[in-house]
Every structure is written in C-alpha cells, then in structure tokens.
Protein backbone atom coordinates (compact mmCIF):
# COMPACT_ATOMS: atom_id res chain seq x y z
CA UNK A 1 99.51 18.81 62.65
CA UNK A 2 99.51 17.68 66.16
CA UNK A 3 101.28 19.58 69.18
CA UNK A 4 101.44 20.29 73.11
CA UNK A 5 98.83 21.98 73.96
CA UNK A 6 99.73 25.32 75.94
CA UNK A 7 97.70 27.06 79.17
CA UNK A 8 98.98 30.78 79.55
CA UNK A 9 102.26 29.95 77.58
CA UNK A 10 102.84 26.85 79.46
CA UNK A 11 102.79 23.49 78.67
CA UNK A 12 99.68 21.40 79.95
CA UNK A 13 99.82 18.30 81.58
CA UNK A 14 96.83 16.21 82.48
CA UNK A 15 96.66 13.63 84.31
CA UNK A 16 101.02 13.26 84.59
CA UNK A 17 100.90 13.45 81.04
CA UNK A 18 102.05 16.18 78.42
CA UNK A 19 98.65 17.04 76.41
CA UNK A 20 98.26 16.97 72.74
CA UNK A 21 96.51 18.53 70.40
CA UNK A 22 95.36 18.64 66.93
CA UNK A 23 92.69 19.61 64.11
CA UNK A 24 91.07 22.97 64.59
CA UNK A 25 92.34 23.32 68.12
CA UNK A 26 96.11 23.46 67.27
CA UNK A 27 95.04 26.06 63.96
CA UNK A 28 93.48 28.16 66.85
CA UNK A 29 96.00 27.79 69.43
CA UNK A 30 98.68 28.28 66.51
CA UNK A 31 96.76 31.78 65.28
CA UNK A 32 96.60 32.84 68.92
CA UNK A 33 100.24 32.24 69.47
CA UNK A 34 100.41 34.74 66.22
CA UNK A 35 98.94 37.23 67.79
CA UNK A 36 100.35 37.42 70.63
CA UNK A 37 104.19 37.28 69.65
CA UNK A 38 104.84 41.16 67.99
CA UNK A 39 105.72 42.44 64.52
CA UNK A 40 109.66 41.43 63.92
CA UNK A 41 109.79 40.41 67.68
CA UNK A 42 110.87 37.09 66.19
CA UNK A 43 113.97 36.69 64.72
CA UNK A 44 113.56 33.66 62.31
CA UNK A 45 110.18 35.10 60.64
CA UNK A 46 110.38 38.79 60.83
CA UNK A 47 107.40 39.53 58.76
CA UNK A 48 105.38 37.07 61.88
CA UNK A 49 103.02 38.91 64.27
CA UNK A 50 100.62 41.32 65.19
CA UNK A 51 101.60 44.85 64.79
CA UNK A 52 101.21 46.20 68.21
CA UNK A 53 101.30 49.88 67.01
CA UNK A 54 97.82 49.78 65.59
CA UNK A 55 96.84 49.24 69.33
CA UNK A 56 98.65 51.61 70.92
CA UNK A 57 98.26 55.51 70.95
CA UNK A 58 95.24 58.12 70.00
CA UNK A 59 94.14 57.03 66.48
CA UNK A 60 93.42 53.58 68.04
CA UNK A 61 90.20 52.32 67.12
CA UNK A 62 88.32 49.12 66.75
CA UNK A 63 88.59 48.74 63.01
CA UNK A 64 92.44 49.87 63.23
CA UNK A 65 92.71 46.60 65.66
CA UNK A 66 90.39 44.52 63.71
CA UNK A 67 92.57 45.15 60.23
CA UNK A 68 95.42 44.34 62.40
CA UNK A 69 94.35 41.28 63.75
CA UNK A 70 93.26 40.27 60.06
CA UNK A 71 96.67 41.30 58.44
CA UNK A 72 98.45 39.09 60.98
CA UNK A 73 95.89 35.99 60.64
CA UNK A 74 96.62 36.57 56.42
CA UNK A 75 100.08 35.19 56.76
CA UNK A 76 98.94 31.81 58.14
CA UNK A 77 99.31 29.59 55.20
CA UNK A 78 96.47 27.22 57.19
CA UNK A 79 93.73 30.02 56.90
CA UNK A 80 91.85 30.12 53.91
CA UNK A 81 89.76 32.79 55.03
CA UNK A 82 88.80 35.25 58.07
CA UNK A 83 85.16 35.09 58.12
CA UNK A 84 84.45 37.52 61.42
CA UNK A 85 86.54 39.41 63.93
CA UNK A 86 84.53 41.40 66.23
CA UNK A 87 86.74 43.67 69.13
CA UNK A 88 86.67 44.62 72.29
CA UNK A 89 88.67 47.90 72.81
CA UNK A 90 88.61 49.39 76.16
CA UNK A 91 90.87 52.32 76.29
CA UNK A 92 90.94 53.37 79.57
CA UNK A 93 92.82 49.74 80.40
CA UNK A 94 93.98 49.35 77.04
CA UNK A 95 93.05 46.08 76.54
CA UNK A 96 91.84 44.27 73.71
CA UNK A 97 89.66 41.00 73.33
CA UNK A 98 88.72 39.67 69.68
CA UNK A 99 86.67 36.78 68.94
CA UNK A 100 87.77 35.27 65.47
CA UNK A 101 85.52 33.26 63.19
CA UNK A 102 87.75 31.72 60.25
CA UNK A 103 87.64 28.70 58.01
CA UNK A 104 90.80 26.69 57.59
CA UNK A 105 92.87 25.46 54.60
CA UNK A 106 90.95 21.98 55.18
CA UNK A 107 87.35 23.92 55.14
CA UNK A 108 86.62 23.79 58.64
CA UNK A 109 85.50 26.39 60.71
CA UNK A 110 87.76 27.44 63.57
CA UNK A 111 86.46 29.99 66.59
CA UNK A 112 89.26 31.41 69.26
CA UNK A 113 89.19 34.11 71.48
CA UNK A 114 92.27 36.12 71.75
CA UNK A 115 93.13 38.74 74.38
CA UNK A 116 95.73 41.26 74.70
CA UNK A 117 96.13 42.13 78.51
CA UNK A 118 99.95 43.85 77.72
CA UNK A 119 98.52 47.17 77.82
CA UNK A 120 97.43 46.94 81.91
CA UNK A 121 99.89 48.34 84.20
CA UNK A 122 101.35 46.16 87.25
C-alpha cells in the first residue's frame, strides 16, 4: 500500500512535493497511527485503538501497557506477528515510549517507536 507520509500528524512535503510512502514504512506509520487514535474514539471502527485506560491510574504497569499495545497491534490484519515490545513507563510524567519489533503479513520485519506524550500537562 502506498500513502502520504505524516510528521507529527501532518502531512510532509519535501522538496514542494507531498511525500510518499510504502513497504514497511507505511505498516509502521499505519500501526503508530493505531496507537495513537483511542479505544472507540473512532466512529467507523469502534473496536480500533489503544485502550488508554490500561495507561492511566494506580494499577498501571509496564506489562499492563505492553498487553495493551499488543492487543491493539492484533487487530492489524497486516501483522502476522508481534515479536518484541519493550516500555518505557515513567509515572511521574505519565508518559509512555514502546519500541515494537513485529513481522508483517509479507514476512518482513518492521521496527517503530511509538510515544504517548498525552499524559504531560501544558
């Protein structure tokens, strides 16, 4: 599948020109897009996100966030497997950073770092 590629939510242009993307970098960019949009926060696919309540309150942990993070990544029908998702939880800010190791439908491996910065306050 090939798609704009995205900076911060944004569309990137390089160059004057809308940039593409494709191959493992759209699966990743997809999966991260995933994770950041929250459990039945979108309309047309309910059942699409990352629930947000396993990484909020005081049974948080980082295996609550990794399962999380895994659940969500399950419902990509690209994914044939999560391979490695290793967390950084830091309570204090409530911020989150995973790095994900997973193979795609097409056998590929596919690395992305996702980070959750929703829990700072302004």
């Amino acid at each position: 599948m090939r798609t704009w590629a995205l900076h911060e939510g944004d569309i990137r242009i390089t160059d004057g020109d809308i940039a593409w993307i494709d191959g493992r970098e759209e699966l990743a960019q997809a999966v991260c897009i995933r994770l950041s949009t929250r459990l039945g926060e979108y309309f047309l696919a309910p059942d699409m996100g990352l629930d947000h309540e396993r990484l909020v309150g005081k049974q948080v942990s980082e295996d609550s966030i990794r399962e999380a993070i895994m659940r969500c990544i399950a419902d990509e029908p690209r994914v044939q497997s999560v391979e490695e998702v290793t967390v950084e939880w830091d309570a204090h800010s409530r911020t989150v950073q995973a790095h994900v190791l997973m193979t795609s439908a097409d056998g590929e491996e596919v690395e992305l770092v996702y980070a959750d910065r929703s829990g700072i306050e302004a």
